[in-house]
Each structure stands twice: as C-alpha cells, then as structure tokens.
N, C-alpha and C. Protein backbone atom coordinates (compact mmCIF):
# COMPACT_ATOMS: atom_id res chain seq x y z
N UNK A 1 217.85 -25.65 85.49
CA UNK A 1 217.01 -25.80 84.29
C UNK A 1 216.55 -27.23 84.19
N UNK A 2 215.19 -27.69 83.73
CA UNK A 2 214.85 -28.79 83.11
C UNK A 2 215.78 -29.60 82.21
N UNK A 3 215.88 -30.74 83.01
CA UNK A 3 216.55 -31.93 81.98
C UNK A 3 216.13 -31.34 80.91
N UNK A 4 216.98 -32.49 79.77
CA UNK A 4 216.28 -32.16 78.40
C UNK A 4 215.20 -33.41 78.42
N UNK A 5 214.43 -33.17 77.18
CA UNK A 5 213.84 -34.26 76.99
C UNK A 5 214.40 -35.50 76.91
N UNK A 6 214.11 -37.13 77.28
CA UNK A 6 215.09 -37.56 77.30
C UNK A 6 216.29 -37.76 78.01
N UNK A 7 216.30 -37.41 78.77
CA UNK A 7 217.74 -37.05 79.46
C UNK A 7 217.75 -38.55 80.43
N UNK A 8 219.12 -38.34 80.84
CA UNK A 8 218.99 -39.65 81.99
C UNK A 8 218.66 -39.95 83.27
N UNK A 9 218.90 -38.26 83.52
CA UNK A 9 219.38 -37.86 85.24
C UNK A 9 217.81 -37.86 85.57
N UNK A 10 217.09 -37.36 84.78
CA UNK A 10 215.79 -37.45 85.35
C UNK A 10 214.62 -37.35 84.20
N UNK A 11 213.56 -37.89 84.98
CA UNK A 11 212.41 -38.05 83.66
C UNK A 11 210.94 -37.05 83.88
N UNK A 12 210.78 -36.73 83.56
CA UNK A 12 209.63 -35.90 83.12
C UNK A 12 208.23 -36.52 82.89
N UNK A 13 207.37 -36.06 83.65
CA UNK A 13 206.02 -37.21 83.43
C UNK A 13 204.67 -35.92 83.44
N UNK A 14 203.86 -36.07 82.53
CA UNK A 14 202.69 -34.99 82.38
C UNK A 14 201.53 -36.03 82.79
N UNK A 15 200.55 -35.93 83.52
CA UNK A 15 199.60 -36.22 83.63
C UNK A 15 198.31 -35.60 83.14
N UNK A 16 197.54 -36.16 81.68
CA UNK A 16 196.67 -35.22 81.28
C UNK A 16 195.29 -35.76 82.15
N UNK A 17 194.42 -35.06 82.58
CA UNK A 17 193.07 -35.22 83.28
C UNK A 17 192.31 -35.13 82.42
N UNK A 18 191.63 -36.46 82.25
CA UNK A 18 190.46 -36.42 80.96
C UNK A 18 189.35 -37.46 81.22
N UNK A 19 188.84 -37.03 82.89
CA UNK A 19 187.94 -38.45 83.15
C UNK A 19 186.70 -37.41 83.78
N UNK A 20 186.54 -36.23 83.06
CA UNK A 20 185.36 -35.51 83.38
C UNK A 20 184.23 -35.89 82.38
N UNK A 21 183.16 -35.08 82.60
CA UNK A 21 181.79 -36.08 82.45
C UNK A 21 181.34 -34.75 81.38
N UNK A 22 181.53 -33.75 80.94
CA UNK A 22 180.74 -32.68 79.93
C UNK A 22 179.83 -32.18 80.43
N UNK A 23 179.06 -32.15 81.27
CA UNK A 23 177.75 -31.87 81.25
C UNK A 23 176.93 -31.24 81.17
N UNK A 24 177.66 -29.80 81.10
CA UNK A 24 177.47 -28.35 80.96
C UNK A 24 177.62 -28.31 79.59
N UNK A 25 178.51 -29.41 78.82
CA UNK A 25 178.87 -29.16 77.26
C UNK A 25 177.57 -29.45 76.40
N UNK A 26 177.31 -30.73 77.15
CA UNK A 26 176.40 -31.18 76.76
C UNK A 26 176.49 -32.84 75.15
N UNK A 27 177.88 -32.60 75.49
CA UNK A 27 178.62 -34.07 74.78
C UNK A 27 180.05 -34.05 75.11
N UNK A 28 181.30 -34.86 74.80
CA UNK A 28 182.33 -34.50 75.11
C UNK A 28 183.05 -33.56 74.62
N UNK A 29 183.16 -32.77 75.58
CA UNK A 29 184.14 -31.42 75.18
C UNK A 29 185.90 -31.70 74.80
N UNK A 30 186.43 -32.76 75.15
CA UNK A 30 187.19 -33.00 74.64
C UNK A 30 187.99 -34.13 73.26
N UNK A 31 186.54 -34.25 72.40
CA UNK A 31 186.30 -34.69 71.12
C UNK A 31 186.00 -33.68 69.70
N UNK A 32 185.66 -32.28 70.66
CA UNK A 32 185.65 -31.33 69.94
C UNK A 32 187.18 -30.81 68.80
N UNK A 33 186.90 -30.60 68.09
CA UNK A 33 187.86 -29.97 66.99
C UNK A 33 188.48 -28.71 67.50
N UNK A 34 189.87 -29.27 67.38
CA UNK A 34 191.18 -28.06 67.37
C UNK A 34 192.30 -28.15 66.84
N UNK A 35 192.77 -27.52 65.95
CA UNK A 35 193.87 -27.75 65.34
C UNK A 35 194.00 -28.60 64.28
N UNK A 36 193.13 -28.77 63.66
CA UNK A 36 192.85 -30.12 63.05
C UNK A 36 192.93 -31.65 63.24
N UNK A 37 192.25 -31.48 64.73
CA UNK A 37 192.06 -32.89 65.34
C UNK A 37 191.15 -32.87 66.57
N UNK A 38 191.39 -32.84 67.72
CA UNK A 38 190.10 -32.75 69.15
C UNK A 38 190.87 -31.96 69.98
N UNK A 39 190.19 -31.69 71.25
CA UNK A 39 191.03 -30.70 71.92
C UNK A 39 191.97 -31.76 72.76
N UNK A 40 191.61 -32.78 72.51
CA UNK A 40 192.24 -33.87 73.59
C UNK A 40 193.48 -34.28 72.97
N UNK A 41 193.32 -34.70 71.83
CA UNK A 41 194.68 -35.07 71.43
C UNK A 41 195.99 -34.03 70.62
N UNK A 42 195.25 -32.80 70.46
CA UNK A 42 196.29 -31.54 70.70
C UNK A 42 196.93 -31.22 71.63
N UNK A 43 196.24 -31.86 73.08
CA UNK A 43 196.56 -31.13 74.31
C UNK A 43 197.78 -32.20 74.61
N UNK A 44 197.31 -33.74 74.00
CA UNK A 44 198.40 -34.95 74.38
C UNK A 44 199.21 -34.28 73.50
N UNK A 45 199.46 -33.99 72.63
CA UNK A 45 200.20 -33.86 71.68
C UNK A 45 201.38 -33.29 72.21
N UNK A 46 200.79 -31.31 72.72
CA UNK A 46 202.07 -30.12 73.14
C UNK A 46 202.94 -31.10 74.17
N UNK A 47 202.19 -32.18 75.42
CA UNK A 47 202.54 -32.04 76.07
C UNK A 47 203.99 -32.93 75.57
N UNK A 48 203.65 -34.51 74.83
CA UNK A 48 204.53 -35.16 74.39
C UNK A 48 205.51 -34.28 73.93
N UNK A 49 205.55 -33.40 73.10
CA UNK A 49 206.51 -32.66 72.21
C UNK A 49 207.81 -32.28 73.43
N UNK A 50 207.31 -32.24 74.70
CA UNK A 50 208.14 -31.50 75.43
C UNK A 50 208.80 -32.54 76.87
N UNK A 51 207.80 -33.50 76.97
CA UNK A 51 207.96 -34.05 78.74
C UNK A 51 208.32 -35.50 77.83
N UNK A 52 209.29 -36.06 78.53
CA UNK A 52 209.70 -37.75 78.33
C UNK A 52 208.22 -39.00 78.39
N UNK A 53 207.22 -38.42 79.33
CA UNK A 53 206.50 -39.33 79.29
C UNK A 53 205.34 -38.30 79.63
N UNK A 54 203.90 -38.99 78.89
CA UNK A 54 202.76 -38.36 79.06
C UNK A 54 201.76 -39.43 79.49
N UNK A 55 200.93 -39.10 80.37
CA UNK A 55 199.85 -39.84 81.36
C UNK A 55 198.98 -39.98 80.71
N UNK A 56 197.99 -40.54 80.52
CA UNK A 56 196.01 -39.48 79.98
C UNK A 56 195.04 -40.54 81.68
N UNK A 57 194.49 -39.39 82.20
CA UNK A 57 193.95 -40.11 83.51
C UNK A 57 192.53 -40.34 82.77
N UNK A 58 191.68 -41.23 83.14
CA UNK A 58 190.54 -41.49 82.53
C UNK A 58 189.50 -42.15 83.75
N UNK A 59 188.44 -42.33 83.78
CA UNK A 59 187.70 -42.52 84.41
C UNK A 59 187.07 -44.10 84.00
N UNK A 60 187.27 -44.76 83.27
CA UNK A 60 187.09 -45.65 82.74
C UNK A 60 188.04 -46.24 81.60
N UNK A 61 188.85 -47.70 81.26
CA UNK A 61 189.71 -47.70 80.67
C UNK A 61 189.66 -47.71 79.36
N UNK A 62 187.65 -48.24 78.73
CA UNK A 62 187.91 -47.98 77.68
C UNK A 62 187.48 -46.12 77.23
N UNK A 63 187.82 -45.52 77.70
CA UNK A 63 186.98 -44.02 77.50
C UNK A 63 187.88 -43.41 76.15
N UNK A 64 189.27 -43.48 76.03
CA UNK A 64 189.66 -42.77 74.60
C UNK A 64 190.67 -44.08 73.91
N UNK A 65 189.90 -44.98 73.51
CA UNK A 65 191.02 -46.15 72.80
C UNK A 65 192.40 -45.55 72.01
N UNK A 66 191.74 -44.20 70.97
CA UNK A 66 192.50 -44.39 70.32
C UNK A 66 193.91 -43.48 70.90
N UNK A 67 194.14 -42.90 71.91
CA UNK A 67 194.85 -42.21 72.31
C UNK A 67 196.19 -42.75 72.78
N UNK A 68 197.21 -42.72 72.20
CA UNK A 68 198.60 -43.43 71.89
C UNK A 68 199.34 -43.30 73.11
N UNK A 69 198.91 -43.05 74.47
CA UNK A 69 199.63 -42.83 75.23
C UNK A 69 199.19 -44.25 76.65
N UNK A 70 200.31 -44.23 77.93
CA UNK A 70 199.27 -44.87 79.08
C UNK A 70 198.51 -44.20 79.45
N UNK A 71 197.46 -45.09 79.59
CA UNK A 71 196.15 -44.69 80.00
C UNK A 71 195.96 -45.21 81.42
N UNK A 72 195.47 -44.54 82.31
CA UNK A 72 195.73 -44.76 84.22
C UNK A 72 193.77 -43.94 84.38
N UNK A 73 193.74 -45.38 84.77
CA UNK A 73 192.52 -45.30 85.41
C UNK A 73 191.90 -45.33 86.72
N UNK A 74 191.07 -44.64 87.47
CA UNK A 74 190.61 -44.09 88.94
C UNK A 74 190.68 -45.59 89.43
N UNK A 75 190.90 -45.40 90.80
CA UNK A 75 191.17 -46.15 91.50
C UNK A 75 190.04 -45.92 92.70
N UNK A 76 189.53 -44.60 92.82
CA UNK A 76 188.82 -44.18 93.49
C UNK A 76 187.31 -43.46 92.19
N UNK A 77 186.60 -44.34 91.87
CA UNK A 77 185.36 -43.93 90.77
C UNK A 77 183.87 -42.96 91.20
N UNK A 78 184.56 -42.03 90.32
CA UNK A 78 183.72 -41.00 90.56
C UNK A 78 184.10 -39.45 91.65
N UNK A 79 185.36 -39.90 91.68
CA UNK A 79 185.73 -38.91 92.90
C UNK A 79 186.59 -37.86 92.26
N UNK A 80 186.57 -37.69 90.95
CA UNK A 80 187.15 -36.53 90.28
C UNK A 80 188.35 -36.41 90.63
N UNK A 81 189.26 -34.36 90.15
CA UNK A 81 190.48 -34.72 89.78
C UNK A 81 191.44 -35.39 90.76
N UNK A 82 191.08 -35.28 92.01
CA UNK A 82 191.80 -35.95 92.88
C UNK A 82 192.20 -37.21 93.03
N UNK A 83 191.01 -38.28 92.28
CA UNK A 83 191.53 -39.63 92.01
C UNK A 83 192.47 -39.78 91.08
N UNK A 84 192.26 -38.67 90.15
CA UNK A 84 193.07 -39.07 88.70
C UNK A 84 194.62 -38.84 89.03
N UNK A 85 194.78 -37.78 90.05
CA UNK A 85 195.87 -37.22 90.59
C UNK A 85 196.71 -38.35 91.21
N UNK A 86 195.73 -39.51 91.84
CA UNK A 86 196.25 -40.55 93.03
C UNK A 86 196.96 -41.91 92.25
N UNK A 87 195.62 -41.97 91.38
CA UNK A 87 196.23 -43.21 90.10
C UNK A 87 197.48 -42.55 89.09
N UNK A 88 197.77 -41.39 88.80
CA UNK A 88 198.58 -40.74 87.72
C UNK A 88 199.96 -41.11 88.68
N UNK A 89 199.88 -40.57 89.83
CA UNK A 89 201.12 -41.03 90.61
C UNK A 89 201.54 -42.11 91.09
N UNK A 90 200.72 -43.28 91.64
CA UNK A 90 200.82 -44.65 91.42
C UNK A 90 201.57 -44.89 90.18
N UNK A 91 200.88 -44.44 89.24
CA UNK A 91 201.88 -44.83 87.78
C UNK A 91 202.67 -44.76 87.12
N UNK A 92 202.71 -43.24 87.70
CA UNK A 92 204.12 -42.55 87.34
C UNK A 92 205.11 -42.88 87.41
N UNK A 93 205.16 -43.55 89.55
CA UNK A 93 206.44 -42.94 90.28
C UNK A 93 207.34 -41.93 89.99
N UNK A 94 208.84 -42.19 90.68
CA UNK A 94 209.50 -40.99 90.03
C UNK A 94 209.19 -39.77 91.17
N UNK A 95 209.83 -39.04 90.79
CA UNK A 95 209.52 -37.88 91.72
C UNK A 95 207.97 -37.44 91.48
N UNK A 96 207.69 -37.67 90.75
CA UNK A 96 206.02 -37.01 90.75
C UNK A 96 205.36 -36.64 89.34
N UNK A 97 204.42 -35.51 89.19
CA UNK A 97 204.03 -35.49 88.03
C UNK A 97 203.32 -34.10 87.94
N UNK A 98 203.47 -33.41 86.49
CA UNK A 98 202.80 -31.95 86.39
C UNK A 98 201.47 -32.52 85.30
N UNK A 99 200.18 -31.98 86.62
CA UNK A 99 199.19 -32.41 86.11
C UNK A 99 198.41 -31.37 85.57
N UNK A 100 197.78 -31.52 84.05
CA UNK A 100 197.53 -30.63 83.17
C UNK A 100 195.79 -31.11 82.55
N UNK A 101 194.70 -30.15 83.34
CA UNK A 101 193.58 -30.66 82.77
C UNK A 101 193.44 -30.73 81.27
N UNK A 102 192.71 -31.38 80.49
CA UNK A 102 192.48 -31.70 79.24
C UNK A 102 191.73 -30.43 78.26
N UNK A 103 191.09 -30.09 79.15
CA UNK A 103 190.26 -28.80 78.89
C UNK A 103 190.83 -27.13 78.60
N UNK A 104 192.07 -27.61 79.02
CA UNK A 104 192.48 -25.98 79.13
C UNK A 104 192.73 -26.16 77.73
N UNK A 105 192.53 -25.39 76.98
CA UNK A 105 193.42 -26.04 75.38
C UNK A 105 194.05 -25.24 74.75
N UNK A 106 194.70 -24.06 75.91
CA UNK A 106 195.64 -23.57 75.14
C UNK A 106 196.99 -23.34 76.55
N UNK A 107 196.64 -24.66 77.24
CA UNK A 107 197.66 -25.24 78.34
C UNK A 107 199.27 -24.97 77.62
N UNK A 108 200.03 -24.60 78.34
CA UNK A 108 201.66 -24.75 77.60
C UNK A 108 202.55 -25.40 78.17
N UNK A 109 202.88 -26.76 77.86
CA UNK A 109 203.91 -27.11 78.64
C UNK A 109 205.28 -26.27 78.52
N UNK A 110 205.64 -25.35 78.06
CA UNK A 110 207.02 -24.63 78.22
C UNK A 110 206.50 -24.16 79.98
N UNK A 111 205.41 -23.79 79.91
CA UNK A 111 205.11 -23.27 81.48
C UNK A 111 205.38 -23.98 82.41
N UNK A 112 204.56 -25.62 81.84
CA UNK A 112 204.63 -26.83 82.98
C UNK A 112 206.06 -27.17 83.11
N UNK A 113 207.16 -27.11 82.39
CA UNK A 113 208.75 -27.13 82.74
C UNK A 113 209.11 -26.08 83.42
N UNK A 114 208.39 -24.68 83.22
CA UNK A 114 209.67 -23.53 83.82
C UNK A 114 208.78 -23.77 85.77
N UNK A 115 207.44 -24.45 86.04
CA UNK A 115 206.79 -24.58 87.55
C UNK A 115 207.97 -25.45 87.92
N UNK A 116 208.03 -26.78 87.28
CA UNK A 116 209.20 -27.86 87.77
C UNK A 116 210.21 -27.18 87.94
N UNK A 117 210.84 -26.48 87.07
CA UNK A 117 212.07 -26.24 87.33
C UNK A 117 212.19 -24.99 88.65
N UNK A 118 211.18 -24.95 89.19
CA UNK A 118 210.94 -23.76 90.13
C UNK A 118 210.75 -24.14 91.39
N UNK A 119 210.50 -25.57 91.15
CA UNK A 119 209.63 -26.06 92.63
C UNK A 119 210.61 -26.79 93.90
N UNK A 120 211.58 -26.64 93.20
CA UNK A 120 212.74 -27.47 94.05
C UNK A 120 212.80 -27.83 95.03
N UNK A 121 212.59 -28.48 96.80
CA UNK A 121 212.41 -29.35 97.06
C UNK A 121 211.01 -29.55 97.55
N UNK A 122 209.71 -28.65 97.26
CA UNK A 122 208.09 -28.49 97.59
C UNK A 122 207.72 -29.40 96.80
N UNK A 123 206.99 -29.98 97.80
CA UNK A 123 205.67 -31.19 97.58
C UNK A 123 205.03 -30.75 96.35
N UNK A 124 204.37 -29.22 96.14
CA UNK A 124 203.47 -29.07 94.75
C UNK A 124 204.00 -27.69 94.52
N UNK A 125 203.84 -27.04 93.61
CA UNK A 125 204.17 -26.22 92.75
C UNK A 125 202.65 -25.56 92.25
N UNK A 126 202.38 -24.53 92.68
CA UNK A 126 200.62 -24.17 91.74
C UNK A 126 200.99 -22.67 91.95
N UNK A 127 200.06 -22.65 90.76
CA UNK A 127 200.17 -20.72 90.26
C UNK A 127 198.52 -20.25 91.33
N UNK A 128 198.66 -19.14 91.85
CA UNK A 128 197.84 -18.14 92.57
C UNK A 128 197.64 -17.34 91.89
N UNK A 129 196.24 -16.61 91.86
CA UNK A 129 196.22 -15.40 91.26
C UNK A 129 196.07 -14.20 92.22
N UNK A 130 195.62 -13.33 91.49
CA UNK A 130 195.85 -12.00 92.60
C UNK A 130 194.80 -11.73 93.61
N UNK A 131 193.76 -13.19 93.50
CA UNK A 131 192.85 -13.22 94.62
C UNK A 131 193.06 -13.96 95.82
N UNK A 132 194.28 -15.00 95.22
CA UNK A 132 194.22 -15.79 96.51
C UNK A 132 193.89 -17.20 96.00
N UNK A 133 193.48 -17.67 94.55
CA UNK A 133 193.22 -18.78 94.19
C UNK A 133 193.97 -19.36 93.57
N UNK A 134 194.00 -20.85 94.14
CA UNK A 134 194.77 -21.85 93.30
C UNK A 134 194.27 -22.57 91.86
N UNK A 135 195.07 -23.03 91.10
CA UNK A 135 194.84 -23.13 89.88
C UNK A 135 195.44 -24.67 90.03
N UNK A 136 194.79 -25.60 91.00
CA UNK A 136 194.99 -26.85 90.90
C UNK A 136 195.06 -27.52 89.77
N UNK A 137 194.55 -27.67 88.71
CA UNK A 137 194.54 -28.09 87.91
C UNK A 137 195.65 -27.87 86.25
N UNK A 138 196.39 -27.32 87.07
CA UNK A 138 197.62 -26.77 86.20
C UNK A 138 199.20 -26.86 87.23
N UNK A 139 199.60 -27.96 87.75
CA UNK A 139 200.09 -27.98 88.86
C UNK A 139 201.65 -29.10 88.54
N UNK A 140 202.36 -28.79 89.87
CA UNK A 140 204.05 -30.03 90.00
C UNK A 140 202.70 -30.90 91.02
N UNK A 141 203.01 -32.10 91.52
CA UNK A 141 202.67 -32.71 92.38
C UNK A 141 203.70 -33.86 92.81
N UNK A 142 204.39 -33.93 93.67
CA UNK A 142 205.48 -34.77 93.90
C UNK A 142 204.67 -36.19 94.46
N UNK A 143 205.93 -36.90 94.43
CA UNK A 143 205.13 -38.42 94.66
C UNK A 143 204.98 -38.34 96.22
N UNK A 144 205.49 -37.26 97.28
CA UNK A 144 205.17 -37.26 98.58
C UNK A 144 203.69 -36.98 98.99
N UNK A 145 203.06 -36.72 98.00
CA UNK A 145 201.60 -35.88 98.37
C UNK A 145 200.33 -37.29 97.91
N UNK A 146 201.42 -38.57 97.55
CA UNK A 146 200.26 -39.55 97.39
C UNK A 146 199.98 -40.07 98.45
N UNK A 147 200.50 -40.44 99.79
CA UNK A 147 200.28 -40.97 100.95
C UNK A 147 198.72 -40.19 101.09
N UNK A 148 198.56 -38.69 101.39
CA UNK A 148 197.65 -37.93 101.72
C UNK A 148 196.77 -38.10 101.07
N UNK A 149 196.90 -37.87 99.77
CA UNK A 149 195.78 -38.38 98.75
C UNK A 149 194.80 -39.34 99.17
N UNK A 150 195.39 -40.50 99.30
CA UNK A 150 194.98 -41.52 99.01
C UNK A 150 194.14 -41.57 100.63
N UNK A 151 194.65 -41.00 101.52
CA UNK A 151 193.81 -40.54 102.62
C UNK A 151 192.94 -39.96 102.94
N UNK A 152 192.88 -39.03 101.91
CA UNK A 152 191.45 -38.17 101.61
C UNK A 152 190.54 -38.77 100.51
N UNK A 153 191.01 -39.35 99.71
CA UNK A 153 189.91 -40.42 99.14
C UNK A 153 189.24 -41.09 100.09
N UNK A 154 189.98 -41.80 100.11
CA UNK A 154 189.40 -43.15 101.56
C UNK A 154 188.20 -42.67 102.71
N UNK A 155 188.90 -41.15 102.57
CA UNK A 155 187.62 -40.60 103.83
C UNK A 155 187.00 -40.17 103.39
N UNK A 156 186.62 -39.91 102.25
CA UNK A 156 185.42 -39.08 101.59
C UNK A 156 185.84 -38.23 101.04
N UNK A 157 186.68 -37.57 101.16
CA UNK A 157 186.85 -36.40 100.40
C UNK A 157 187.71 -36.69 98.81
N UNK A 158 187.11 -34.82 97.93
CA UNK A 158 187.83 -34.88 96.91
C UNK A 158 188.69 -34.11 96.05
N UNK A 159 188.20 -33.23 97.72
CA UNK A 159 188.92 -31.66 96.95
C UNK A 159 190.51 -31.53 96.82
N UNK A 160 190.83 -30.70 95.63
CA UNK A 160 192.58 -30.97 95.43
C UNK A 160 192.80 -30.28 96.50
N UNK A 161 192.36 -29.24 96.63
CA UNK A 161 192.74 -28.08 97.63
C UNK A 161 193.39 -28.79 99.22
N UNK A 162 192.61 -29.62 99.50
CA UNK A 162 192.60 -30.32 100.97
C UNK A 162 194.10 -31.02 100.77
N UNK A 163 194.87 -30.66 99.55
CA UNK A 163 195.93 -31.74 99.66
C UNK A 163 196.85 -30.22 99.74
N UNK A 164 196.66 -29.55 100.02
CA UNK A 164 197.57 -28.26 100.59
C UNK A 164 197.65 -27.75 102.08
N UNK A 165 196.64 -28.32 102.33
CA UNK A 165 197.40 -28.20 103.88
C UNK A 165 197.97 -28.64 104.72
N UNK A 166 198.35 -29.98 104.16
CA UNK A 166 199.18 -30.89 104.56
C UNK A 166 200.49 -30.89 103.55
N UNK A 167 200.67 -30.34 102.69
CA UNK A 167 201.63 -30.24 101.86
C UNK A 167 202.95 -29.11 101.71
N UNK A 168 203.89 -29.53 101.65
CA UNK A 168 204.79 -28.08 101.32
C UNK A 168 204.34 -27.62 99.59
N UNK A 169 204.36 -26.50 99.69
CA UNK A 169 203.18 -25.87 98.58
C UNK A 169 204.67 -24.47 98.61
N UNK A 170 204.94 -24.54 97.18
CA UNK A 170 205.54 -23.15 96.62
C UNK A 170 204.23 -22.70 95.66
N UNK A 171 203.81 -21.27 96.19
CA UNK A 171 202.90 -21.02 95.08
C UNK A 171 203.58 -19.97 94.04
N UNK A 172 203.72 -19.87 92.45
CA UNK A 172 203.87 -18.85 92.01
C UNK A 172 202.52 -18.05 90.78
N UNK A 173 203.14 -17.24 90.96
CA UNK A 173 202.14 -16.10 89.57
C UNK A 173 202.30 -15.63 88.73
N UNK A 174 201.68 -15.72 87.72
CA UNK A 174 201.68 -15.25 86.16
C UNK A 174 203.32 -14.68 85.97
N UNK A 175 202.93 -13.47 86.71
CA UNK A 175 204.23 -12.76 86.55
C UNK A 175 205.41 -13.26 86.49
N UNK A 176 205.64 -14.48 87.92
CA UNK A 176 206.87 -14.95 87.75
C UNK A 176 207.17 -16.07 86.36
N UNK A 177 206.39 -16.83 86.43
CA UNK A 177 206.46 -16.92 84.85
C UNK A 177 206.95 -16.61 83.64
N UNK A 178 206.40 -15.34 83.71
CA UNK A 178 206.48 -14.29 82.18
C UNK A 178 205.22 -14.51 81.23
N UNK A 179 204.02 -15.46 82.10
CA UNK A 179 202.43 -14.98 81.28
C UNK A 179 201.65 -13.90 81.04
N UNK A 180 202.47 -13.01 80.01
CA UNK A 180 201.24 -12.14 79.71
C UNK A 180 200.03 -11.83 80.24
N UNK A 181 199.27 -10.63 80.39
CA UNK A 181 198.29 -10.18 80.93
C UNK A 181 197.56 -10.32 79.60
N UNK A 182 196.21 -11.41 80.13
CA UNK A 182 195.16 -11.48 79.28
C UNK A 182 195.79 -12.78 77.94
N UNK A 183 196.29 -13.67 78.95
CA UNK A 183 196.46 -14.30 78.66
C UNK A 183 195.74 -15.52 78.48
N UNK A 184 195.31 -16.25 77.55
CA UNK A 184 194.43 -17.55 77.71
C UNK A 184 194.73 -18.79 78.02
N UNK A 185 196.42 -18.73 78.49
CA UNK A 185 196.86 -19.86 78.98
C UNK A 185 196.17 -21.33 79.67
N UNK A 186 195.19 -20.45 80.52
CA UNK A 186 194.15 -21.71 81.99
C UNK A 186 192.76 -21.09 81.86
N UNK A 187 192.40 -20.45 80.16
CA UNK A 187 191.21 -20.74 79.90
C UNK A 187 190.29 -21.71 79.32
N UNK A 188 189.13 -22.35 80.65
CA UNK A 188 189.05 -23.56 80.48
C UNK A 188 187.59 -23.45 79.85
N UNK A 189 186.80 -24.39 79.24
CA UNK A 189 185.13 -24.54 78.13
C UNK A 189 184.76 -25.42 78.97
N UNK A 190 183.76 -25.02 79.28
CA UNK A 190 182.74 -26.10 80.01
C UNK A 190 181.46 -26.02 79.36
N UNK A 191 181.08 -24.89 78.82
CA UNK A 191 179.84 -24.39 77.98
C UNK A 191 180.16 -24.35 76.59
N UNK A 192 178.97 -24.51 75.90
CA UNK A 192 179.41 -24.83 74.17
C UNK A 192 179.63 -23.17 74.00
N UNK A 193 179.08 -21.71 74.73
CA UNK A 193 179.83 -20.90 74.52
C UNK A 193 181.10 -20.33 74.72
N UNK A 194 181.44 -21.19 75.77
CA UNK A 194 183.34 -21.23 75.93
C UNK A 194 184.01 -21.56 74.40
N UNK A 195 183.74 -22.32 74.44
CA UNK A 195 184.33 -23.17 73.19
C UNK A 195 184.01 -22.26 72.18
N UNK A 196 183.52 -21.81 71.34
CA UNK A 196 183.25 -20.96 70.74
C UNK A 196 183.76 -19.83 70.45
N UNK A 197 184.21 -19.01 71.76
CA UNK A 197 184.96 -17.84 72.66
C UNK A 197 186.52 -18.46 72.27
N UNK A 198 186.92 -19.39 72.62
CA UNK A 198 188.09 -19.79 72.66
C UNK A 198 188.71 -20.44 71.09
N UNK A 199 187.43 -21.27 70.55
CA UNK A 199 188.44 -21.91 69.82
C UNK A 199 187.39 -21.79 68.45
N UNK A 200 186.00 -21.93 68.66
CA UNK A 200 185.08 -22.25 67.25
C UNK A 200 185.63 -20.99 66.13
N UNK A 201 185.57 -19.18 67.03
CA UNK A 201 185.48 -18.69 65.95
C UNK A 201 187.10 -18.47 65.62
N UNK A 202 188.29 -19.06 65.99
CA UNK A 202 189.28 -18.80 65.51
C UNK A 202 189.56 -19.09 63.82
C-alpha cells in the first residue's frame, strides 16, 4: 500500500501539466470555473489533498503566479508534455513522479496512488484501454525514464509514447483499478463544447 501522506519512508510527488496553449478552447481552458474556483486549481487542489508534494509544469515561469505550489518550467520550449515530464523529474527527484494533465478535471488521485502502488519495480505505470491505447497523460514515471527523455528531446522528438519502448512499462485497465464503466475519470475539454458536456451544465 501507499505510504501515507507524509510518511518518511517515502514521498509522493504529482506532477500537474499545465503548459498547453488552448487553442481549440479558444482562451485558457484551465482558468475556466469549477467547483467554485478554475479547473486548474481544483485539479492542484485533489491532488495536494492526497500526494506529499505537488508539481504544476508550465511552459513559461510567469504563466499561473498565483498558484501556491513549485512551479517547474520546460527546459526544452515548446516541445509539449514530454518536456514538462523531463523538467517535473529534474525537480522532483526521488523515485519519480505520477503525472496528471491539468485538463482532465475530474482526474482522481485515489487512482494516481492505487497505479503507484501497482507499479513496483517498472519504469512507468499507464492505463490501456481495450484498443490498445495509452493514456500517457495520466501516468507513474520513474526517475529512470529521464536519461531517455532528455534524449528524445535533444533529437527532436516529443512524443510520450517514444519513451515506451525503451522503458519497462506495466500497463493496467480500468478494470484493474475498479473504474467504473462510463466513467469520466480521463475525460479531457479541449473544445468550449467539452467543457460544457463535462462541467458548464453541471
């Protein structure tokens, strides 16, 4: 089982990804209202409630001042989640970090503890679905998978994916979990009708 929060033996680190650009939103989608506040700082919020330390990756350092947490900025600009992934672990250290896009906004860290506590000695930890796809962006990432990273930056590339084939990779699914079918767990708004769907008419 997961340390507790707090604990000594080991520390807990969330990396939130919040250095995307809207553009489909058409302003920032994660300034939008939820819960009675943005989707961004609800999402910092669950995760604090649960992990010893919380990340926010950003693309620029002044991009969310007011957000009470470290803020870890690309090291590699413009190269999406994969940079944020490279700088979050630079910062982290530690065994690594469960990285949680900003967007999903009804993300659960009880989930992001029961992947850790699942992933035991694999490089990453990511849920598959019943097609065959990874759900990078809801993921364990150990601090062994920054060497590679930072290798596929350097060469051009940015895809998370490319950091799995060089990686020991446990994948699990919903099921093992215990996520409900039709569940909105890693439903993510990119369109002002997502948002809407998900959270306006609640």
């Amino acid at each position: 089982m997961p340390a507790e929060k707090g604990s000594e033996t080991e520390v807990y680190a969330a990396l939130i990804l919040a250095g995307g650009r809207s553009r489909r939103m058409g302003r920032d989608k994660l300034m939008l209202p939820q819960e009675g506040t943005t989707v961004l700082e609800a999402t910092v919020r669950r995760f604090s409630e649960k992990f010893d330390r919380v990340l926010l990756s950003v693309d620029r350092p002044d991009r969310y001042p007011d957000i009470a947490v470290t803020h870890v900025t690309d090291m590699f600009p413009g190269c999406g989640p994969l940079a944020g992934l490279h700088a979050g672990l630079k910062a982290a250290g530690g065994d690594g970090v469960f990285l949680a896009a900003a967007d999903l906004p009804f993300s659960d860290p009880e989930m992001a503890l029961r992947m850790i506590e699942l992933r035991g000695g694999h490089e990453i930890c990511v849920m598959r679905d019943e097609r065959g796809r990874f759900e990078p962006l809801f993921a364990w990432y150990g601090i062994a998978v920054l060497p590679e990273a930072e290798k596929l930056l350097a060469s051009g590339k940015r895809a998370m994916t490319e950091l799995f084939e060089t990686a020991d990779v446990l994948t699990v699914s919903a099921a093992e979990l215990g996520i409900p079918e039709g569940s909105r767990m890693l439903a993510n708004m990119n369109r002002p009708e997502d948002y809407e769907e998900l959270i306006g008419h609640r």
